[in-house]
Protein backbone atom coordinates (compact mmCIF):
# COMPACT_ATOMS: atom_id res chain seq x y z
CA UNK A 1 0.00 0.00 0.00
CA UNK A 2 1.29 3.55 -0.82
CA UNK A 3 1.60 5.95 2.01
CA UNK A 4 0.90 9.78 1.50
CA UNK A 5 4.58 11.57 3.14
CA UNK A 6 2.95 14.50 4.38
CA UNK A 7 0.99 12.17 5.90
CA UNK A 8 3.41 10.41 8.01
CA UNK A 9 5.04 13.35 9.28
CA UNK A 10 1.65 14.81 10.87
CA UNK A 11 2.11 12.90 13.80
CA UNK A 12 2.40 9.40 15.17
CA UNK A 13 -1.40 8.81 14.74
CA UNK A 14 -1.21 8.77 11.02
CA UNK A 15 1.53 6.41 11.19
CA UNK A 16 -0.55 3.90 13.41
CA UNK A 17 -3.50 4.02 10.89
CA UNK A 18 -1.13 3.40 8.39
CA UNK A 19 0.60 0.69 9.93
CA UNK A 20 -2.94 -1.15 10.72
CA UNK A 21 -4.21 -0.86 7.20
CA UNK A 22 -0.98 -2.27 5.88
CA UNK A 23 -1.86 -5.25 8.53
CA UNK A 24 -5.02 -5.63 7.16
CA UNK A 25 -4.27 -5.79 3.86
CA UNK A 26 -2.21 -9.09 5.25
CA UNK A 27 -4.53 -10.27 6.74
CA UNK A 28 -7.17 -10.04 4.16
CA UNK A 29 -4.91 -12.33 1.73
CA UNK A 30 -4.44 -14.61 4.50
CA UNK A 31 -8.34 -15.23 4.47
CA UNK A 32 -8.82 -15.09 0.84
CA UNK A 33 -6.97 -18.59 0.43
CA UNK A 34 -8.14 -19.98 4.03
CA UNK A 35 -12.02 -19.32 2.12
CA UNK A 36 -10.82 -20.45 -1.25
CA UNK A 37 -9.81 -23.77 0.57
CA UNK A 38 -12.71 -24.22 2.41
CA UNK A 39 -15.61 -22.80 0.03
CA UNK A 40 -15.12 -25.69 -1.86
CA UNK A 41 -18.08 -25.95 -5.05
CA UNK A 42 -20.01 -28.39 -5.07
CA UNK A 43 -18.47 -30.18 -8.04
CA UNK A 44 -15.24 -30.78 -6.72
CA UNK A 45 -16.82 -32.67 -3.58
CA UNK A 46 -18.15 -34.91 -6.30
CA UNK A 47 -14.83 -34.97 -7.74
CA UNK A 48 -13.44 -36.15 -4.24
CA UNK A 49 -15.94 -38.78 -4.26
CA UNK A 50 -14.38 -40.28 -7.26
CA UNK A 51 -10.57 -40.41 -6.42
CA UNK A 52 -9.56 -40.51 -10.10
CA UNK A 53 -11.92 -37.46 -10.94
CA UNK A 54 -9.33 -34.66 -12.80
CA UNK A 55 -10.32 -31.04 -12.64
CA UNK A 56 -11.15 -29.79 -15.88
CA UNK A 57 -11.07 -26.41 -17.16
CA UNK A 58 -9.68 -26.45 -20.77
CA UNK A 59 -8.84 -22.83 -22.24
CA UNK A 60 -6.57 -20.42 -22.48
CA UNK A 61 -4.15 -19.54 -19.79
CA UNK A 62 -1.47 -16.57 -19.09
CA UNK A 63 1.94 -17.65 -18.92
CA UNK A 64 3.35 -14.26 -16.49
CA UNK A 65 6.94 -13.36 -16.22
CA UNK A 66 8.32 -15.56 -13.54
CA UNK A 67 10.65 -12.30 -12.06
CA UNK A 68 7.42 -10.47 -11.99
CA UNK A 69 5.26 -12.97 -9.78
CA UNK A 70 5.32 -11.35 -6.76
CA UNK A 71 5.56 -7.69 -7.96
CA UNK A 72 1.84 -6.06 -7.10
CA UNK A 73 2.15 -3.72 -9.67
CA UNK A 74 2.37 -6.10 -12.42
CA UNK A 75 0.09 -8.30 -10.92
CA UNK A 76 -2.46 -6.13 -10.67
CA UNK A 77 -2.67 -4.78 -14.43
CA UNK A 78 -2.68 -8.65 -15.12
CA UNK A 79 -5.74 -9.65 -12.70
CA UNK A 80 -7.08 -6.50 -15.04
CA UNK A 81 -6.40 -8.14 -17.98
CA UNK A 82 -7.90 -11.53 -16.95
CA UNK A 83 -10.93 -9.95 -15.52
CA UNK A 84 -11.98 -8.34 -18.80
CA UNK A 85 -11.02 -11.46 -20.56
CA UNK A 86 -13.62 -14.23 -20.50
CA UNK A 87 -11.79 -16.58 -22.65
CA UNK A 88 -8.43 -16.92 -20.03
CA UNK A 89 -8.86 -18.85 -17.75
CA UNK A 90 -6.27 -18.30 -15.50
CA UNK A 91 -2.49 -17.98 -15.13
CA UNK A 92 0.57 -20.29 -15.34
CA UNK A 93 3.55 -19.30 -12.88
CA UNK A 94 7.20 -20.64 -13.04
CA UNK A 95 9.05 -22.08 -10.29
CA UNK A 96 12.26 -23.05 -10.26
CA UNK A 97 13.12 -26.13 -7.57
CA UNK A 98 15.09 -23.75 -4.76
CA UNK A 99 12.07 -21.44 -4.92
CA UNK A 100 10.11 -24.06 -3.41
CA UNK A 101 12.38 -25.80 -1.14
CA UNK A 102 14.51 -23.66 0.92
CA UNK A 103 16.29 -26.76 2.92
CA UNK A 104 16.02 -30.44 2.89
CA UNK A 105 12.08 -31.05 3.36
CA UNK A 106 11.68 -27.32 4.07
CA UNK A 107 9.17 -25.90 1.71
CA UNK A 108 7.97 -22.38 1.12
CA UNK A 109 4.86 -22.10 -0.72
CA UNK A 110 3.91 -18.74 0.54
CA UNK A 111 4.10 -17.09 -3.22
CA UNK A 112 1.29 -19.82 -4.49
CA UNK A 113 -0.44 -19.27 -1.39
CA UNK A 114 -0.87 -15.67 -2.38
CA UNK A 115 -1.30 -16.36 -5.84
CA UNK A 116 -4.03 -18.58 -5.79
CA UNK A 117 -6.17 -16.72 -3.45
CA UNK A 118 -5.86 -13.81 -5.54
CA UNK A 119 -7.22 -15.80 -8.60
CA UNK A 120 -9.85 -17.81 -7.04
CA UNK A 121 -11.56 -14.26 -5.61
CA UNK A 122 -11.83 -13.67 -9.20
CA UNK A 123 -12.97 -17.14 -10.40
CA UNK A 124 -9.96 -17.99 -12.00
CA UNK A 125 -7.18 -20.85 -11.64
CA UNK A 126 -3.71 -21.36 -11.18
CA UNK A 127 -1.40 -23.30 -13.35
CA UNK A 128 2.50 -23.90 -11.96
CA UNK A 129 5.26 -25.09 -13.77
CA UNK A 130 8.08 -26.52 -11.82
CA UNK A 131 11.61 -25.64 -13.36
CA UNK A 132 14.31 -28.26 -13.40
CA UNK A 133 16.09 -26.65 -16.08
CA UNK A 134 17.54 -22.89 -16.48
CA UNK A 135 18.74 -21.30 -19.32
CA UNK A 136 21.59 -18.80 -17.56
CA UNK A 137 23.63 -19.23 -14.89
CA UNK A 138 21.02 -19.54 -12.25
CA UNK A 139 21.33 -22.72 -10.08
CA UNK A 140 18.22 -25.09 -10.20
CA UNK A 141 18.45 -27.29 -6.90
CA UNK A 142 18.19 -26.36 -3.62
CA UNK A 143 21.78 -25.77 -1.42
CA UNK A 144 21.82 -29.06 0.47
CA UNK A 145 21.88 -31.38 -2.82
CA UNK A 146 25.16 -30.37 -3.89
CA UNK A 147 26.97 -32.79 -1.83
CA UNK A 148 28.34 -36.10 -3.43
CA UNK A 149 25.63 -37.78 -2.00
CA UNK A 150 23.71 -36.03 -5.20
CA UNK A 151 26.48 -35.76 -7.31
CA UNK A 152 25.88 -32.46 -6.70
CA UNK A 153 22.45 -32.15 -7.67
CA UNK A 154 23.06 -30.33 -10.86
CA UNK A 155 25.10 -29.97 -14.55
CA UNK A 156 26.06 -27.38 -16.42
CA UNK A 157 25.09 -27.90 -19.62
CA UNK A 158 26.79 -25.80 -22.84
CA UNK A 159 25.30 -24.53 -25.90
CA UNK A 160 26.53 -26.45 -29.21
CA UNK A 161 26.82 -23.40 -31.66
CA UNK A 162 28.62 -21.08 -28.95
CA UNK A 163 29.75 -23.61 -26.37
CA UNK A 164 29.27 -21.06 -23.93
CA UNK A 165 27.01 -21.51 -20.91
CA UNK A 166 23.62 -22.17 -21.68
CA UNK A 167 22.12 -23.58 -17.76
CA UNK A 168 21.77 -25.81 -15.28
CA UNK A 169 19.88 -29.14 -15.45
CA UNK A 170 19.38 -31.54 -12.60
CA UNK A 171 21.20 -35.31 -12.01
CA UNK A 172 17.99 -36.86 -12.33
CA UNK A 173 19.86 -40.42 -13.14
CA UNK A 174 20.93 -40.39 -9.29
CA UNK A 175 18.23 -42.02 -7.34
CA UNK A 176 18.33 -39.46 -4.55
CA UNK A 177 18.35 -36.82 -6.78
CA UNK A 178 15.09 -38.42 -7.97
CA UNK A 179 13.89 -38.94 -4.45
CA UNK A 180 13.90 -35.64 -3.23
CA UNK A 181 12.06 -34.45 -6.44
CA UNK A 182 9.43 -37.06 -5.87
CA UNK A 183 9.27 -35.50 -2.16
CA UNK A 184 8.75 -32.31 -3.42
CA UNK A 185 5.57 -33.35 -5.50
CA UNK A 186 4.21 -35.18 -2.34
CA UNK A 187 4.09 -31.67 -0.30
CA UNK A 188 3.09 -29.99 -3.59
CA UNK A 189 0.15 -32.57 -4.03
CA UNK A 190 -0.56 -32.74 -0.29
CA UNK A 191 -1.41 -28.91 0.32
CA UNK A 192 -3.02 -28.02 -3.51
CA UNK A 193 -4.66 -31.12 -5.26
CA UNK A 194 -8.33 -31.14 -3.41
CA UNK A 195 -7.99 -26.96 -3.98
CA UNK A 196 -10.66 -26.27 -6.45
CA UNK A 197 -8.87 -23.58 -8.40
CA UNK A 198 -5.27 -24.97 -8.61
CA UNK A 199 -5.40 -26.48 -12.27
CA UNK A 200 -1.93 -27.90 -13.34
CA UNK A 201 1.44 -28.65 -12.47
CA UNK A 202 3.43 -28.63 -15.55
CA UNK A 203 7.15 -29.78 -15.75
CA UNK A 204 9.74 -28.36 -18.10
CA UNK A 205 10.93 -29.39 -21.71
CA UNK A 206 12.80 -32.78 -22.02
CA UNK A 207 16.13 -31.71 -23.48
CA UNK A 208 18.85 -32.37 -20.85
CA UNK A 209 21.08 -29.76 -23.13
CA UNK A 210 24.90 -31.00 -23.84
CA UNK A 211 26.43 -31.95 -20.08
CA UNK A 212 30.15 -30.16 -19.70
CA UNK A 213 30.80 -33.91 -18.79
CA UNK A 214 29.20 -36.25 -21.17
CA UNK A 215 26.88 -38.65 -19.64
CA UNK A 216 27.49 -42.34 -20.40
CA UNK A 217 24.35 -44.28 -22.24
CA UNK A 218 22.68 -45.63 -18.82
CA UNK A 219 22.78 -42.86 -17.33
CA UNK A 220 20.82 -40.53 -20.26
CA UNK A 221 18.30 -43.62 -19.93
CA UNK A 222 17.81 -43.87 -16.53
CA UNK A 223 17.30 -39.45 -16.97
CA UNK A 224 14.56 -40.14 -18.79
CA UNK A 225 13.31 -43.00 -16.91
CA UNK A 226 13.29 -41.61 -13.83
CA UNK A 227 11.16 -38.79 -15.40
CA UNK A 228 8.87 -41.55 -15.83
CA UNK A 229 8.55 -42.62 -12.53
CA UNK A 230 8.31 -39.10 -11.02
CA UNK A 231 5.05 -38.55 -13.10
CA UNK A 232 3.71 -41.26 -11.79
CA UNK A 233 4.16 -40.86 -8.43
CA UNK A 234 3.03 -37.31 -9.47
CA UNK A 235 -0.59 -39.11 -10.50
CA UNK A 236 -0.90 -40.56 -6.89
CA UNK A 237 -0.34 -36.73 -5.54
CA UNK A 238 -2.45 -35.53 -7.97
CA UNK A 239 -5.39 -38.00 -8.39
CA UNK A 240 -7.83 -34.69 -8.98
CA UNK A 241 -5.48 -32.25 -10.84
CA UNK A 242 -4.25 -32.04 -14.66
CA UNK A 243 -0.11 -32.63 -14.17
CA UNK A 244 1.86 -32.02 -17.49
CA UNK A 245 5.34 -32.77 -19.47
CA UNK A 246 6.95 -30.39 -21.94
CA UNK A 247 8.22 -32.58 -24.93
CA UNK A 248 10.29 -31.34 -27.95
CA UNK A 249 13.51 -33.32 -28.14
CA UNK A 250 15.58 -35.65 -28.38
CA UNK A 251 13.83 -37.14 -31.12
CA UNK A 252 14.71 -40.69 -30.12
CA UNK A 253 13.22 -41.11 -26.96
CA UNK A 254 9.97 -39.66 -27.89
CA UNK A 255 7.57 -42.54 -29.38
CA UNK A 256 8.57 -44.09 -25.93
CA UNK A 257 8.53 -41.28 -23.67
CA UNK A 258 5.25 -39.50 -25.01
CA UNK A 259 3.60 -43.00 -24.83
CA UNK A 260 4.28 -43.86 -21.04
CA UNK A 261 3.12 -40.33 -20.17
CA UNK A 262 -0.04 -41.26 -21.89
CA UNK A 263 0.22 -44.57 -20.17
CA UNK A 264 0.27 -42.63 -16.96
CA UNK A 265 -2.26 -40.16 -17.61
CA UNK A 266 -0.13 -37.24 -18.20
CA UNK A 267 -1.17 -34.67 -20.18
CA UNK A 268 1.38 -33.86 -23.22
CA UNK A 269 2.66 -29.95 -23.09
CA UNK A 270 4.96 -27.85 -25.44
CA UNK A 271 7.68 -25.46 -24.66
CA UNK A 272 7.10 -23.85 -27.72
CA UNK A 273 4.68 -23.23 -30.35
CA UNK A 274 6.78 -23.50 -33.68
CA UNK A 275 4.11 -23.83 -36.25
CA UNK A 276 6.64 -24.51 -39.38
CA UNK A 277 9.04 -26.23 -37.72
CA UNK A 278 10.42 -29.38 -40.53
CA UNK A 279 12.09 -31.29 -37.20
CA UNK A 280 9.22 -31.00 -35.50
CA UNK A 281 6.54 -32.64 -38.11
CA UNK A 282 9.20 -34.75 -39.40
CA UNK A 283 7.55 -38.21 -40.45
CA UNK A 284 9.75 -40.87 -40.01
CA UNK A 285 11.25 -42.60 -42.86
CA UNK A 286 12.35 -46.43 -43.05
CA UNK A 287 15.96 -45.41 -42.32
CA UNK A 288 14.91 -43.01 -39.35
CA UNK A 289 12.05 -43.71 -37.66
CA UNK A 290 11.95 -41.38 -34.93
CA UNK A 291 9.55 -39.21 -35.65
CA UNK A 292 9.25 -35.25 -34.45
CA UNK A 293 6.90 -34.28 -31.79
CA UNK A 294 3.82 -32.73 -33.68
CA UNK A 295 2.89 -35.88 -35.01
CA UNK A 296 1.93 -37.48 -31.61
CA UNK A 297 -1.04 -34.26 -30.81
CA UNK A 298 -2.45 -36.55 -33.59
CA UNK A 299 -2.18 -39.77 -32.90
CA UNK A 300 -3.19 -39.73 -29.37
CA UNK A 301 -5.60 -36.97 -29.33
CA UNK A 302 -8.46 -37.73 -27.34
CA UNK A 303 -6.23 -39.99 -25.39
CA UNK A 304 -4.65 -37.51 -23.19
CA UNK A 305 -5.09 -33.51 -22.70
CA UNK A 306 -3.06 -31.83 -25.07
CA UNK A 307 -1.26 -28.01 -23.71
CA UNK A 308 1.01 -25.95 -26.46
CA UNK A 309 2.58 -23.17 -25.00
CA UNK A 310 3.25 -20.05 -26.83
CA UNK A 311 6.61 -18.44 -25.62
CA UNK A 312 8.13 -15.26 -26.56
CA UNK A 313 10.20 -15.97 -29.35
CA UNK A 314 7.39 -17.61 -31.16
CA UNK A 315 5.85 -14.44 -31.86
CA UNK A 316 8.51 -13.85 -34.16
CA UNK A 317 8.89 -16.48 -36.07
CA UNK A 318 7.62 -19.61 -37.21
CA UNK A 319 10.88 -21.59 -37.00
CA UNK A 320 14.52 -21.75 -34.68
CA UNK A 321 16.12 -20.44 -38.15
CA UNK A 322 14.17 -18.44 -40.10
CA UNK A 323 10.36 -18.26 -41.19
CA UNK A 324 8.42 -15.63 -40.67
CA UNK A 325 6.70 -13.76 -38.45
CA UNK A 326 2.84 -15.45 -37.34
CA UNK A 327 -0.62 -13.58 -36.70
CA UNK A 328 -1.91 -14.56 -33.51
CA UNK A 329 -4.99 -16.17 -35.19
CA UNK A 330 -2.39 -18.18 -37.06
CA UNK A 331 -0.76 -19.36 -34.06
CA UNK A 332 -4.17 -20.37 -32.10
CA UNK A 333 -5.63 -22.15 -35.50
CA UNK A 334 -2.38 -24.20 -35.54
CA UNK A 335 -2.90 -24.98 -31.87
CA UNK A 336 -6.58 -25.64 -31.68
CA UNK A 337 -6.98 -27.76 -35.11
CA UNK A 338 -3.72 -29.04 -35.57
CA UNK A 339 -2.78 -30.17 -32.12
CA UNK A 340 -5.72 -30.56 -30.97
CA UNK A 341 -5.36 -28.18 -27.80
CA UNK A 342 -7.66 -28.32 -24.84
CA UNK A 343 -5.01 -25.69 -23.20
CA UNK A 344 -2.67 -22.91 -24.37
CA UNK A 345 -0.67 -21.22 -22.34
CA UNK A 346 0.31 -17.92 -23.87
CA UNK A 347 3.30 -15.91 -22.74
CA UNK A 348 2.71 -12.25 -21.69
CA UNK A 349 5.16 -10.66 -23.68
CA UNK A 350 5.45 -7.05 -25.77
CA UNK A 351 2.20 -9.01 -27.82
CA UNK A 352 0.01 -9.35 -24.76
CA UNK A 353 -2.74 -6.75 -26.37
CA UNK A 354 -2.50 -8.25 -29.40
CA UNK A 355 -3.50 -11.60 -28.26
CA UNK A 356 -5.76 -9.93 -25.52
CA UNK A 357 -7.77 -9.04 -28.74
CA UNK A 358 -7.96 -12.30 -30.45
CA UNK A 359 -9.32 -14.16 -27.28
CA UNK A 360 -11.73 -11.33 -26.77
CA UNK A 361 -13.67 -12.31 -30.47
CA UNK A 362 -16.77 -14.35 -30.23
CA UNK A 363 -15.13 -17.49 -31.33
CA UNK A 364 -13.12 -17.92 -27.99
CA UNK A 365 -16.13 -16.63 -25.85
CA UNK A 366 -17.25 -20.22 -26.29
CA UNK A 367 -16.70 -23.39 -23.89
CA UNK A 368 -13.16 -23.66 -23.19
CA UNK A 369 -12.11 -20.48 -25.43
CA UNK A 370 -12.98 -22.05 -28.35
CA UNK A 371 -10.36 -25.08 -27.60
CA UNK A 372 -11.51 -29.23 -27.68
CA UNK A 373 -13.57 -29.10 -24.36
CA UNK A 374 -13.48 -33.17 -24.15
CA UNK A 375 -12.44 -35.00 -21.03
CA UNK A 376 -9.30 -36.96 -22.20
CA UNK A 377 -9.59 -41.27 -22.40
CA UNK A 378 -6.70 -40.82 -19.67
CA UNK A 379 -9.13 -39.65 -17.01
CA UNK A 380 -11.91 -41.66 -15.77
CA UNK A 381 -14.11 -38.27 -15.54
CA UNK A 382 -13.59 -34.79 -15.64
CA UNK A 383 -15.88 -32.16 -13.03
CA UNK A 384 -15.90 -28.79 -13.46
């Protein structure tokens, strides 16, 4: 809250109002989320009394900026934006792994707290991803895992045109590594599945990027195995809740990968929308079978909940190299008949009126923003 100066030097009086209000304000978030976890709607009780019952509210979501998630200002121009915007649903909000836990088994989930009682006053939902992966020099897990015990936790991974720095990924081929990730999920799932308004957790894209230290063969297979069996243990924490995977690459792991998520009942998620892309729609051919990413939103459509994600640099361009520059329309026609979305998350970027506009047309004003409103074969039911 702002404070008037010539206010506060009036007299101690002033001060103690202002104090109080501030205290207030507290104290009124505080009680929005203890009432948005106990004002439960009658729908999700029914979804409780079928354990395998998945929230389901398919549209189009916000993707905010992840430095800017606890900034009021820019919050509150976005809770604006979403208010006069029937069509989005709600908003997705990056976490990286030390955001969440500050020591071993020490969590702090006071910025989803706050979040999600500011969106479920307004009748929207909550979407988190969970970073594993940077794409700078920012460290990924939390201090206590860099210890041999977790090989220290993380790798450095470089990038192959400048083989300079390009992040930090996590050992996820060490079994404790993979423990204390599962662990997380448990508290995650413990304290937000039964919440009515909490939608998603989403995990990052697939590529581990190129390790300083190459990895041996078992070890980039047990990576993506253990992936595996954290989204299934994610499905036990999240029996009532839509949980997501970002695939794009490496090519050959995918036909496997994709279907054990589907297996699991995961929901199949993009970390970018790259709608002329030749690796990504690549075929297969009888010398390379492995075929790119786009061509599993068609084959198991219907099967499990399909969620492209629109990031910045796709408003640019079509492709990694070259292309051209998309409409917005372009970009959701690709999503919605091509891969078959029942989500999109759309990153608030320097286009954010621009694609305000397009979901404000009649065509989105429909059930789920226009998008394929059908409860996925992977669910037994879906409530709203």
């Amino acid at each position: 809250m702002k404070t008037n100066n010539r206010l506060l030097i009036i007299n101690s009086k002033t001060l103690t109002i202002s104090t109080s209000i501030r205290q207030a304000h507290i104290l009124v978030t505080a009680l929005l989320f203890i009432v948005s976890m106990i004002l439960v709607p009658l729908n999700v009780v029914a979804a409780i009394a079928d354990p395998t019952a998945v929230k389901w509210h398919p549209g189009h979501y916000y993707i905010i900026k992840g430095s800017k998630k606890n900034n009021a200002d820019y919050l509150s121009q976005v809770y604006s934006e979403l208010d006069a915007t029937p069509a989005l649903n709600g908003m997705m909000i990056r976490y990286f792994w030390n955001d969440l836990e500050k020591g071993k088994g020490v969590y702090d989930f006071s910025s989803i707290d706050k979040r999600l009682a500011e969106l479920s006053a307004r009748g929207k939902r909550l979407v988190i991803q969970v970073q594993t992966k940077s794409f700078n020099n920012r460290h990924v897990v939390p201090n206590y895992m860099k210890t041999a015990e977790y090989e220290g936790g993380q790798f450095p991974f470089y990038s192959a045109i400048s083989h300079t720095l390009g992040g930090y990924n996590i050992k996820l081929w060490n079994v404790q590594v993979r423990s204390r990730l599962v662990a997380l999920m448990r508290a995650l799932g413990t304290r937000y599945n039964s919440h009515p308004y909490f939608e998603a957790v989403s995990i990052i894209e697939t590529p581990m990027g190129q390790p300083s230290t190459p990895l041996t063969s078992a070890q980039a297979t047990k990576y993506y195995d253990n992936w595996i069996h954290v989204h299934k243990q994610m499905r036990l924490f999240f029996p009532n809740t839509v949980t997501m995977q970002e695939v794009n690459y490496p090519r050959s792991i995918i036909k496997s990968f994709v279907t054990r998520l589907k297996d699991a009942g995961v929901a199949l998620s993009s970390p970018d929308l790259l709608i002329d892309e030749p690796d990504l729609f690549f075929p297969g051919t009888q010398w390379n079978s492995d075929k790119g990413i786009y061509n599993y939103y068609s084959e198991f459509s219907g099967l499990m909940a399909m969620a492209p994600t629109v990031m910045p640099t796709n408003y640019h361009s079509t492709r990694k190299v070259g292309g051209y520059k998309p409409t917005i329309t372009e970009m959701l026609t690709f999503a919605r008949d091509k891969l078959h979305a029942n989500y999109i998350f759309w990153a608030r970027e320097e286009h954010y009126l621009q694609v305000l506009e397009v979901l404000n047309q009649s065509a989105q004003k429909t059930n789920a923003g226009g998008l394929d409103p059908t409860c996925p074969a992977a669910y037994s039911s879906c409530v709203k």
